[in-house]
N, C-alpha and C. Protein backbone atom coordinates (compact mmCIF):
# COMPACT_ATOMS: atom_id res chain seq x y z
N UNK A 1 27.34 48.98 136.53
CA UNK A 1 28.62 49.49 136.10
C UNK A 1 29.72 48.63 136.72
N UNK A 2 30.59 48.55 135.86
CA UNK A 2 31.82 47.57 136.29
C UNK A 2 33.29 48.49 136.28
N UNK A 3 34.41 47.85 136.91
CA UNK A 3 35.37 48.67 136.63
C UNK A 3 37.08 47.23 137.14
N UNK A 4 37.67 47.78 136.28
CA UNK A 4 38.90 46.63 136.65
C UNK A 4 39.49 47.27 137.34
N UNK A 5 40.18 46.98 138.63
CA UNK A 5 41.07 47.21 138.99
C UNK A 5 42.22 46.10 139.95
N UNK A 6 43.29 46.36 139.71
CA UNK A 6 44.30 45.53 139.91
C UNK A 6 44.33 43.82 139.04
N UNK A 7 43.03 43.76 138.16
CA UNK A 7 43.13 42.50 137.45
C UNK A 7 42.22 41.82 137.83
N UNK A 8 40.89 42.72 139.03
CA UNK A 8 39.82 42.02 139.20
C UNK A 8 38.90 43.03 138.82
N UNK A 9 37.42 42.56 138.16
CA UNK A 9 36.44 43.20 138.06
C UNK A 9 35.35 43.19 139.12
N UNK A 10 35.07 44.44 139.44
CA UNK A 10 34.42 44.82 140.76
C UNK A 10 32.85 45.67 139.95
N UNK A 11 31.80 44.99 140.75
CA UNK A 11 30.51 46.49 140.69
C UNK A 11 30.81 47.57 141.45
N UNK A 12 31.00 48.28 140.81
CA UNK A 12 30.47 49.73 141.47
C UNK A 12 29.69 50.57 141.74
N UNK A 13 29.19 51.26 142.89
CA UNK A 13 28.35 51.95 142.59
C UNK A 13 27.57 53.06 142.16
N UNK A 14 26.60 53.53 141.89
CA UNK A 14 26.21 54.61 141.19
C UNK A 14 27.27 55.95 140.67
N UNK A 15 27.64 56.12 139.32
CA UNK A 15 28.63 56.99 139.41
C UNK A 15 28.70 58.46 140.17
N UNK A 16 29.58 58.49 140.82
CA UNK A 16 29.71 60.48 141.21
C UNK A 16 30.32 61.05 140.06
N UNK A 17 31.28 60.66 138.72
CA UNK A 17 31.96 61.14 138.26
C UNK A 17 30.94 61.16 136.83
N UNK A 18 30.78 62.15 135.97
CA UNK A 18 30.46 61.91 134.91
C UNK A 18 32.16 62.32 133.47
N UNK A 19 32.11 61.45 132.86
CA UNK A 19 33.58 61.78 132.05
C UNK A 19 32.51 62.23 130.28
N UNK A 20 33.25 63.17 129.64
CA UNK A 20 32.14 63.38 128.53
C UNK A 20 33.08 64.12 127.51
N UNK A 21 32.82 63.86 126.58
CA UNK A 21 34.01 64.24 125.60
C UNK A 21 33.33 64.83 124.35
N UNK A 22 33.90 65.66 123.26
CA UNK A 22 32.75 65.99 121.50
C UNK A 22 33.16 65.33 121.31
N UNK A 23 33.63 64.06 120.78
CA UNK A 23 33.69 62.90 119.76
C UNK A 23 34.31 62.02 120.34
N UNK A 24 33.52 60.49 120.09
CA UNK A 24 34.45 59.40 120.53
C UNK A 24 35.61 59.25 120.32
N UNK A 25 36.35 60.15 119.28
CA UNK A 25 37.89 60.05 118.96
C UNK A 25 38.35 60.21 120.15
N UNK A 26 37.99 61.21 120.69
CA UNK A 26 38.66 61.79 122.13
C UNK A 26 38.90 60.64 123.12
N UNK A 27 38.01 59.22 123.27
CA UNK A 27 38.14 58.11 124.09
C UNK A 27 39.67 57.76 124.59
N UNK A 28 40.35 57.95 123.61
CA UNK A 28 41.52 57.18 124.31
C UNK A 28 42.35 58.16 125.21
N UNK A 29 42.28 59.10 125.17
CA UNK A 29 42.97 60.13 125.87
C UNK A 29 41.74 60.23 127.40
N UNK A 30 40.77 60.13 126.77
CA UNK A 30 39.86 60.44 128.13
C UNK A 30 39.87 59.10 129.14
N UNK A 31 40.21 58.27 128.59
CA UNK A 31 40.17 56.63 129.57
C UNK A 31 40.88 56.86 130.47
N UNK A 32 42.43 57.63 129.77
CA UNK A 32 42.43 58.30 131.47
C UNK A 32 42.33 58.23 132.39
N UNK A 33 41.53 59.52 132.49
CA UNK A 33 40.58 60.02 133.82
C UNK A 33 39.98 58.41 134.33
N UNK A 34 39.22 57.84 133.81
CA UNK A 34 38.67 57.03 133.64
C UNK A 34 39.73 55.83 134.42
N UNK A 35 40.94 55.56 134.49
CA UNK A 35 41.72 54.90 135.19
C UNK A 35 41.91 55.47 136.13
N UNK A 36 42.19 56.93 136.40
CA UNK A 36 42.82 57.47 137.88
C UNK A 36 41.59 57.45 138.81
N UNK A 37 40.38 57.68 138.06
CA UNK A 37 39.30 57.17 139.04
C UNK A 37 38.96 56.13 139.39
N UNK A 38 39.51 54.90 138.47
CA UNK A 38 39.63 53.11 139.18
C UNK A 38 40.67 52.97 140.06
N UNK A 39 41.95 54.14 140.56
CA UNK A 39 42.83 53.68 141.07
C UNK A 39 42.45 54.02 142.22
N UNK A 40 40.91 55.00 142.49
CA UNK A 40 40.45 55.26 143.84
C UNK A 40 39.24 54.68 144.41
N UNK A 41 38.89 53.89 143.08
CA UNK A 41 37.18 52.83 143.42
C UNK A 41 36.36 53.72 143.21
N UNK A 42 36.57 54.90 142.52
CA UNK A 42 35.17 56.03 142.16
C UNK A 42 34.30 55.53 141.04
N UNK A 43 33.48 55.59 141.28
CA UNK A 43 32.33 55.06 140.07
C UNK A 43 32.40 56.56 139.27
N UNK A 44 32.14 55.93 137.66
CA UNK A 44 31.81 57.30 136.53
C UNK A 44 31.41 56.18 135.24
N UNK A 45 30.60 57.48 135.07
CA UNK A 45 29.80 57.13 133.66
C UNK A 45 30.88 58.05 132.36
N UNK A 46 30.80 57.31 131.02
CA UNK A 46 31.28 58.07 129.79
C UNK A 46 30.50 58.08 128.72
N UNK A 47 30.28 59.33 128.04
CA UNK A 47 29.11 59.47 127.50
C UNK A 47 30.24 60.87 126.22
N UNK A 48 29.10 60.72 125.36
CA UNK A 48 29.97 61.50 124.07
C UNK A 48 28.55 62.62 124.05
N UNK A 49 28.86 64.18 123.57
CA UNK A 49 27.70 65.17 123.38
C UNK A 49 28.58 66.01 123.19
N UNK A 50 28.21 67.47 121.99
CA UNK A 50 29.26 68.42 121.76
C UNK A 50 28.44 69.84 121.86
N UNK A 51 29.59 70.49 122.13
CA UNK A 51 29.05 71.95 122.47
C UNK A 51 27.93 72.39 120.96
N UNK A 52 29.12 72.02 120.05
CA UNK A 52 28.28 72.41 118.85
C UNK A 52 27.44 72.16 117.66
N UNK A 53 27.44 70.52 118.34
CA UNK A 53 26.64 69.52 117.34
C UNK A 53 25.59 69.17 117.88
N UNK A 54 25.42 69.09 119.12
CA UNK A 54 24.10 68.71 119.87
C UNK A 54 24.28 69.94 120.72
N UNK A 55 23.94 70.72 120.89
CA UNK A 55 24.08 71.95 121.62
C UNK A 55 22.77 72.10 123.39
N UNK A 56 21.63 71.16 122.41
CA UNK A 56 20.35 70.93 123.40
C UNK A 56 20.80 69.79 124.42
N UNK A 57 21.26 68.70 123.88
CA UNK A 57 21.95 67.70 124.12
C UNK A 57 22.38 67.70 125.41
N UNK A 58 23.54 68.89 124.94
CA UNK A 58 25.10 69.13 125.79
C UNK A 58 24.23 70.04 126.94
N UNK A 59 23.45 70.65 127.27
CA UNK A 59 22.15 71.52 128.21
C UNK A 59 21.62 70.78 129.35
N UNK A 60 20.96 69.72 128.35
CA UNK A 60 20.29 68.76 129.78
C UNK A 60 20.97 67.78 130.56
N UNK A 61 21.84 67.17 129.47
CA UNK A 61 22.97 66.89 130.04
C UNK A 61 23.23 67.72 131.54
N UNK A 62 23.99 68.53 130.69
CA UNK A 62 24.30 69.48 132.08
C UNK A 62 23.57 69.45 133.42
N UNK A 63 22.42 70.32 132.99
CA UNK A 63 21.38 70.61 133.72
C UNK A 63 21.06 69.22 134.54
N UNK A 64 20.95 67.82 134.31
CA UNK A 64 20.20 66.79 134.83
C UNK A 64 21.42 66.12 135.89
N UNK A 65 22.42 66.06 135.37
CA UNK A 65 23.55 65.76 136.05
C UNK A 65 23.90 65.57 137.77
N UNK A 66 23.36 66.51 137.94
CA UNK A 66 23.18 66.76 140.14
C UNK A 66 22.31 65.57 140.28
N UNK A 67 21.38 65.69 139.34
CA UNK A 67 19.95 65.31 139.68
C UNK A 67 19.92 63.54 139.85
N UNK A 68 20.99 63.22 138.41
CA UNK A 68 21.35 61.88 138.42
C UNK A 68 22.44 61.30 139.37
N UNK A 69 23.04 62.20 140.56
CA UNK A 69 23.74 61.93 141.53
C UNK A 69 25.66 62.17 140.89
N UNK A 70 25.64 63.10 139.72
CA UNK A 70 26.59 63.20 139.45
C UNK A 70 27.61 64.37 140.50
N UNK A 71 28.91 64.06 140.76
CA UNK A 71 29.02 65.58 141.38
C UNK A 71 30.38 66.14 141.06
N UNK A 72 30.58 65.39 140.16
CA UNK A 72 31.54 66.05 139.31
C UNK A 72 32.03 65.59 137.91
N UNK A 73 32.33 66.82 137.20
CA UNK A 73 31.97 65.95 135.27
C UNK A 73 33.94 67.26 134.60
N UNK A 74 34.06 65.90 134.27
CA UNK A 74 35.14 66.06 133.46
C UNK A 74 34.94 66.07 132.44
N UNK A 75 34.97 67.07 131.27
CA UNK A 75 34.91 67.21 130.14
C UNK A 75 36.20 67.13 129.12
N UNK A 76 36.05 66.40 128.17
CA UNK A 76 36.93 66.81 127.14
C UNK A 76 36.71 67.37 125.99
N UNK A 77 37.74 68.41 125.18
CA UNK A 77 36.82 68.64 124.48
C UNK A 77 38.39 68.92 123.42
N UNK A 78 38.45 69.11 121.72
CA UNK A 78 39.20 69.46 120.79
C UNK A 78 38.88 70.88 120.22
N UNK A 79 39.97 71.16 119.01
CA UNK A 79 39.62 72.77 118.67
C UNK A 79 39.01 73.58 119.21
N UNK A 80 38.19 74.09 119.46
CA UNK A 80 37.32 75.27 119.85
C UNK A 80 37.13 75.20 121.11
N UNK A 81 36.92 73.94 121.78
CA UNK A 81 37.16 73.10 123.30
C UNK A 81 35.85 73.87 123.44
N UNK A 82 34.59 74.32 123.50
CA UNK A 82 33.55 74.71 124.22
C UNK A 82 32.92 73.60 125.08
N UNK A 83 32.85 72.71 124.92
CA UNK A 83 32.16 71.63 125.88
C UNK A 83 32.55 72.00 127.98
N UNK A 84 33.47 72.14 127.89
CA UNK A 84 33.35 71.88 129.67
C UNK A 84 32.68 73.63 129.80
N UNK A 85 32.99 74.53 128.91
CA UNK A 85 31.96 75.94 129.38
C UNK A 85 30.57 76.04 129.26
N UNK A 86 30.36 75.41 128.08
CA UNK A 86 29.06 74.94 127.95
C UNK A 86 28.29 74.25 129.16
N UNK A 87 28.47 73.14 129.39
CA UNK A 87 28.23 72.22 130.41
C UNK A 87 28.63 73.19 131.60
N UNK A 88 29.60 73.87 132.32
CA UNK A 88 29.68 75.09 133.22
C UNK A 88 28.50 75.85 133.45
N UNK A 89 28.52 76.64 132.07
CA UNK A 89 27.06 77.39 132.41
C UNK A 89 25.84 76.92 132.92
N UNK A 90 25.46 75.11 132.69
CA UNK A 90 24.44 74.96 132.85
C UNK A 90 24.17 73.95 134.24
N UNK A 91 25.12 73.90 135.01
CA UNK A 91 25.18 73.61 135.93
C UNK A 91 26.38 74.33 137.13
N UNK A 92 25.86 73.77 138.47
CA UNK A 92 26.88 74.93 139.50
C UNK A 92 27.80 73.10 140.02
N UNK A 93 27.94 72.00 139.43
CA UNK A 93 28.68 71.00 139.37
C UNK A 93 30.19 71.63 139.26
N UNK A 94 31.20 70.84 139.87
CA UNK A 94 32.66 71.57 139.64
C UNK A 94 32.66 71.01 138.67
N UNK A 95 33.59 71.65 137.22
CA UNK A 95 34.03 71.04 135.86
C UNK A 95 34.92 71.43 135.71
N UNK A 96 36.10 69.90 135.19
CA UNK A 96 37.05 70.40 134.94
C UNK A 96 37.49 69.83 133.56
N UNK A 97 37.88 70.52 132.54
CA UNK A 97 38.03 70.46 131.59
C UNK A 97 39.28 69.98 131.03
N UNK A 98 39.49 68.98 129.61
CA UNK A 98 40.79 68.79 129.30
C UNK A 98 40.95 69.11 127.73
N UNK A 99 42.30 69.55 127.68
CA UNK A 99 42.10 70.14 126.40
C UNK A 99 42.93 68.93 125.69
N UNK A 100 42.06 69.12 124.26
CA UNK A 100 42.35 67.53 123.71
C UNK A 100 43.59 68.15 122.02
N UNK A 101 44.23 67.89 121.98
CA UNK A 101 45.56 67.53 121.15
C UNK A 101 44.68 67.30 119.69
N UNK A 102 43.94 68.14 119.39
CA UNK A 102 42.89 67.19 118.23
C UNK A 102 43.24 68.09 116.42
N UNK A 103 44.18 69.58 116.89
CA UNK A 103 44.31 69.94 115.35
C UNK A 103 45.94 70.04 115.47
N UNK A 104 45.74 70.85 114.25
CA UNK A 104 47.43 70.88 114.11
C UNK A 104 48.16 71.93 114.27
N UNK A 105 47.34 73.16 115.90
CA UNK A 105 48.14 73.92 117.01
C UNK A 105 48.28 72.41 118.11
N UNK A 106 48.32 71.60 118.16
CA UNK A 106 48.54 70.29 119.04
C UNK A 106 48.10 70.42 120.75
N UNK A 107 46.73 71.03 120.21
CA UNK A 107 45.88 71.03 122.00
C UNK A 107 46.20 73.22 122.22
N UNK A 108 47.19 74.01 121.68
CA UNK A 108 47.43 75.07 122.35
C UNK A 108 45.68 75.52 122.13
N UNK A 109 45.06 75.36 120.92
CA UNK A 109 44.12 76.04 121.14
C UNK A 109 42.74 76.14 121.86
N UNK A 110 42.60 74.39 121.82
CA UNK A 110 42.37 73.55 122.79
C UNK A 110 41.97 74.25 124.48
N UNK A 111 43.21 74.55 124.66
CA UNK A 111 43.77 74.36 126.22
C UNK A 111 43.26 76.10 126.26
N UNK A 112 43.80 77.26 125.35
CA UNK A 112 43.29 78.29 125.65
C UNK A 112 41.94 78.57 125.52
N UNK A 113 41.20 77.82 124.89
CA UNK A 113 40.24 77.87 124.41
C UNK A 113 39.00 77.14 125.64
N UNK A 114 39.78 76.56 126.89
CA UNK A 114 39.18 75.74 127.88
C UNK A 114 39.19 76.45 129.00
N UNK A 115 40.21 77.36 129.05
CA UNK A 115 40.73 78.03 130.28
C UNK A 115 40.70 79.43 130.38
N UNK A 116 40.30 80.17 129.20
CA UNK A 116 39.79 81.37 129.16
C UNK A 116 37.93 81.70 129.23
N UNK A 117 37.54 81.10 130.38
CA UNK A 117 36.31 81.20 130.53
C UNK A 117 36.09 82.49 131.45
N UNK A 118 34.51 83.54 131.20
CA UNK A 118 34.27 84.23 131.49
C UNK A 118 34.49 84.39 133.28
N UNK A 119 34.36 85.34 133.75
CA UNK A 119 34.10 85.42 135.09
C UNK A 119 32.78 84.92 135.96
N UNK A 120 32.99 84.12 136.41
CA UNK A 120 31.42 83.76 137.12
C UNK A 120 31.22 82.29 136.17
N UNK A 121 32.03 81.75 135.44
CA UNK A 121 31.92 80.42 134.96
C UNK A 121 32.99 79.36 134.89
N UNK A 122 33.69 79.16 136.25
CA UNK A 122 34.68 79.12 136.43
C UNK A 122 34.72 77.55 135.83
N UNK A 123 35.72 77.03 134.90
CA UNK A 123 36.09 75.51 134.44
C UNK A 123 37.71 75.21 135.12
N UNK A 124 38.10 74.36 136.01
CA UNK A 124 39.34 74.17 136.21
C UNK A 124 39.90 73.40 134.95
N UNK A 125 40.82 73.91 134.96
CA UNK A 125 41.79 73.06 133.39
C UNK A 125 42.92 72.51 133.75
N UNK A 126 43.16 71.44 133.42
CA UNK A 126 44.55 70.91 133.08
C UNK A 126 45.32 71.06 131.89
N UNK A 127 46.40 69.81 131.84
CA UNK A 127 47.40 69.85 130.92
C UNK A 127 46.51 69.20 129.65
N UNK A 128 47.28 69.22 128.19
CA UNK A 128 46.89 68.55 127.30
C UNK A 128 46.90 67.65 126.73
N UNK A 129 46.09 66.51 126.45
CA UNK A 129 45.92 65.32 126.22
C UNK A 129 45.77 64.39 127.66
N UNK A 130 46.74 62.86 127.41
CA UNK A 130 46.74 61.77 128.51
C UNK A 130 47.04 62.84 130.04
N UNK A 131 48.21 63.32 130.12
CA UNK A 131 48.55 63.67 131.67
C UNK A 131 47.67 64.72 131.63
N UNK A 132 47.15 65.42 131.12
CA UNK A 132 45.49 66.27 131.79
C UNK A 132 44.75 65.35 132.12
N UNK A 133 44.03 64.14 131.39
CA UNK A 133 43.24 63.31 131.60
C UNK A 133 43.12 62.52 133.13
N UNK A 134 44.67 62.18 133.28
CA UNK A 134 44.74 61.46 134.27
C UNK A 134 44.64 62.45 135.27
N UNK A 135 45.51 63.64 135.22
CA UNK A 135 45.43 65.00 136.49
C UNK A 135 43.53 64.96 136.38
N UNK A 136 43.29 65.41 135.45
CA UNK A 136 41.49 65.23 135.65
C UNK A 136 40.92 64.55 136.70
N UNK A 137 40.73 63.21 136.60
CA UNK A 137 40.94 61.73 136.92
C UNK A 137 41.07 62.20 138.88
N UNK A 138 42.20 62.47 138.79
CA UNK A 138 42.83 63.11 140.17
C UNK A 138 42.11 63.56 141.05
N UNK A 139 41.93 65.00 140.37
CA UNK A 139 41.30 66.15 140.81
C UNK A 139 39.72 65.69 141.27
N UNK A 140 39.60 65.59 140.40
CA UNK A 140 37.98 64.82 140.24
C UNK A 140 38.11 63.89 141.93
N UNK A 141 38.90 63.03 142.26
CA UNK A 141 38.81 62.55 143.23
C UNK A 141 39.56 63.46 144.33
N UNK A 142 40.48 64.12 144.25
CA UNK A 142 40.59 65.03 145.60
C UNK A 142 39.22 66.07 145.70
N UNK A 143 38.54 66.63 144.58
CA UNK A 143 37.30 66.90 144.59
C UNK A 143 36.34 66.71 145.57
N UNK A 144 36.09 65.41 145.73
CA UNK A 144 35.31 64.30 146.54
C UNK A 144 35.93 64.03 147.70
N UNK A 145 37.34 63.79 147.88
CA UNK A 145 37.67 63.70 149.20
C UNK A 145 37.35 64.39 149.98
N UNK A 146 37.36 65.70 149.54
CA UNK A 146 36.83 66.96 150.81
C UNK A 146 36.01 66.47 152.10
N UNK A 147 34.61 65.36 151.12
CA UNK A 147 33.80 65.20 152.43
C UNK A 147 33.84 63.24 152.09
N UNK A 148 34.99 62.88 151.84
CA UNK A 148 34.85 61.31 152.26
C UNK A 148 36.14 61.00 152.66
N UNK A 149 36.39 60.89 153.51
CA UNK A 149 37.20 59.70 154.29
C UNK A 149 38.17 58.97 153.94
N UNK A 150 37.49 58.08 153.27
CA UNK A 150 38.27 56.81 152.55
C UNK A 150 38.68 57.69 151.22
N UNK A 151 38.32 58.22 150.36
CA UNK A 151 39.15 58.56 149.04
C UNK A 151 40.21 59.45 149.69
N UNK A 152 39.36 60.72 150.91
CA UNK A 152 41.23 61.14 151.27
C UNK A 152 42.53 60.00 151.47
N UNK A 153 41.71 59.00 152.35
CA UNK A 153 42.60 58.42 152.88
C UNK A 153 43.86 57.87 151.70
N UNK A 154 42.90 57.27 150.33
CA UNK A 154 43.76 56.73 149.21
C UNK A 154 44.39 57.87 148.63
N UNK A 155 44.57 59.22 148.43
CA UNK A 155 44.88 60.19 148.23
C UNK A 155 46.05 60.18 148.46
N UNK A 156 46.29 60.20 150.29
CA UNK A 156 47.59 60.21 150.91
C UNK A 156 48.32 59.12 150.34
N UNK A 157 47.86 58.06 150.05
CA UNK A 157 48.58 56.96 149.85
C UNK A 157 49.11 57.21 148.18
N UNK A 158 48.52 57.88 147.67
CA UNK A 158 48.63 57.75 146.19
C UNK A 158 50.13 58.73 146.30
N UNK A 159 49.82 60.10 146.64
CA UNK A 159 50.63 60.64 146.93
C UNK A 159 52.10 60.31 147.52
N UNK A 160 52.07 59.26 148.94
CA UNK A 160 53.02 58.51 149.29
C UNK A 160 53.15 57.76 148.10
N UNK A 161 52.85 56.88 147.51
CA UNK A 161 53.42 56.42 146.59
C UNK A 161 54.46 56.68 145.28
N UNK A 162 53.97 58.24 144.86
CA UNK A 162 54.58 58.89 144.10
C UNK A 162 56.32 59.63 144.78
N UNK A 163 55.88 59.94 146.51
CA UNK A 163 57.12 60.17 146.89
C UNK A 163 58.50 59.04 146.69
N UNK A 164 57.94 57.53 146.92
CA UNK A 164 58.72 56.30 147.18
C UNK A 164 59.18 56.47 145.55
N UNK A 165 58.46 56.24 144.93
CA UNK A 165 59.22 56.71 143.11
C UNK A 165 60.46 57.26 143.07
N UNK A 166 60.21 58.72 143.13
CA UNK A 166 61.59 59.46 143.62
C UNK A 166 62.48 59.24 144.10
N UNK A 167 62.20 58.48 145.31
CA UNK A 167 63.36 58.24 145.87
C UNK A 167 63.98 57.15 145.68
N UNK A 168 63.08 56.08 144.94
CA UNK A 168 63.87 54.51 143.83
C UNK A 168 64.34 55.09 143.15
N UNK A 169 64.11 56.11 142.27
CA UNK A 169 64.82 55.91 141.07
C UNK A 169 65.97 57.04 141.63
N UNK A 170 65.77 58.03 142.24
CA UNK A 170 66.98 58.75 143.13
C UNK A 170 68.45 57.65 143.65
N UNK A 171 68.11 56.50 144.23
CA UNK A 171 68.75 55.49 144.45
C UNK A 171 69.29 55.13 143.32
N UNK A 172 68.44 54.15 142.31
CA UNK A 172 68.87 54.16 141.26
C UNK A 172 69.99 54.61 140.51
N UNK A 173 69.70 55.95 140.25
CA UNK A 173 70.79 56.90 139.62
C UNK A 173 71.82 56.97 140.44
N UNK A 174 72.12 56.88 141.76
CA UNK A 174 73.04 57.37 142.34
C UNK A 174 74.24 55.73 142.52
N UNK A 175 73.36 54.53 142.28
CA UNK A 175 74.04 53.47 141.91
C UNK A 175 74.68 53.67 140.72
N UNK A 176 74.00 54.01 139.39
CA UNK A 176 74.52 53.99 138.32
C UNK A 176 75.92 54.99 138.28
N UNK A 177 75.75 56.13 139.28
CA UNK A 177 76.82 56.87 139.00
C UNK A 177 78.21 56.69 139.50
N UNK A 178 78.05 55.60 140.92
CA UNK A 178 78.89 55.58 140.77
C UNK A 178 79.64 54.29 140.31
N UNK A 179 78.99 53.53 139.44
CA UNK A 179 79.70 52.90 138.92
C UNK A 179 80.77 53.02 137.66
């Protein structure tokens, strides 16, 4: 597995992250995740399987996932969004689900449809479409920081980074105004 980051391509190793979506349409919104986890050096695999087209599929999947050293799987999923509950039930893996923008309620049904999971099958959800993806992406790696070190460590930094934003473009504006 390979992954770019900053404009060099690096091996990585074995993924912790699995990213999984019902239809390759969903790819571009899910790449995502798929970047916020290159911005921390996390290895992940992407793979396509649907709650309701491969249903056996979307099971072992699930089910094999620990086994293949996965330890956390971001799902995406459109309309009906069953994929990250599906995949929930069949593993005790954290999943967090993104609701994908795919009919024409524009993700609402999506997103309720991701986040109204039973009791005892808990899916964390984000926002809909790209900024879920990337919050995914995120999470998925504060996930993992819990027990590593170095991804907390890039965490803080990511975080510091987002503070220094604010306060450029805070600057910024406050040049523009008073000119």
């Amino acid at each position: 597995m390979t992954s770019q980051k900053n404009g060099r391509t690096t091996i990585m190793s074995k993924p912790l992250v699995s990213i999984v979506m019902g239809s390759d349409s969903d790819l571009e919104i899910m790449r995502e995740a798929g970047k916020a986890l290159d911005e921390f050096g996390i290895a992940y695999e992407i793979d396509v399987t649907s709650a309701h087209r491969s249903p056996d599929r979307t099971a072992d999947y699930a089910r094999q996932a620990a086994q293949r050293g996965i330890r956390v799987i971001i799902a995406g999923a459109g309309g009906a969004a069953h994929l990250a509950g599906v995949i929930a039930a069949h593993t005790t893996l954290p999943v967090i689900g993104v609701p994908i923008p795919s009919t024409s309620l524009q993700g609402m049904d999506s997103l309720l449809a991701t986040v109204q999971m039973p009791a005892g099958i808990p899916v964390a959800t984000v926002a809909i479409g790209k900024p879920g993806a990337t919050n995914a992406g995120i999470l998925a790696a504060q996930i993992l920081g819990v027990a590593d070190a170095s991804i907390a460590k890039q965490l803080e930094a990511h975080k510091e980074k987002l503070a220094r934003g604010v306060e450029e473009k805070s600057k910024k504006l406050k040049a523009t105004m008073k000119a």
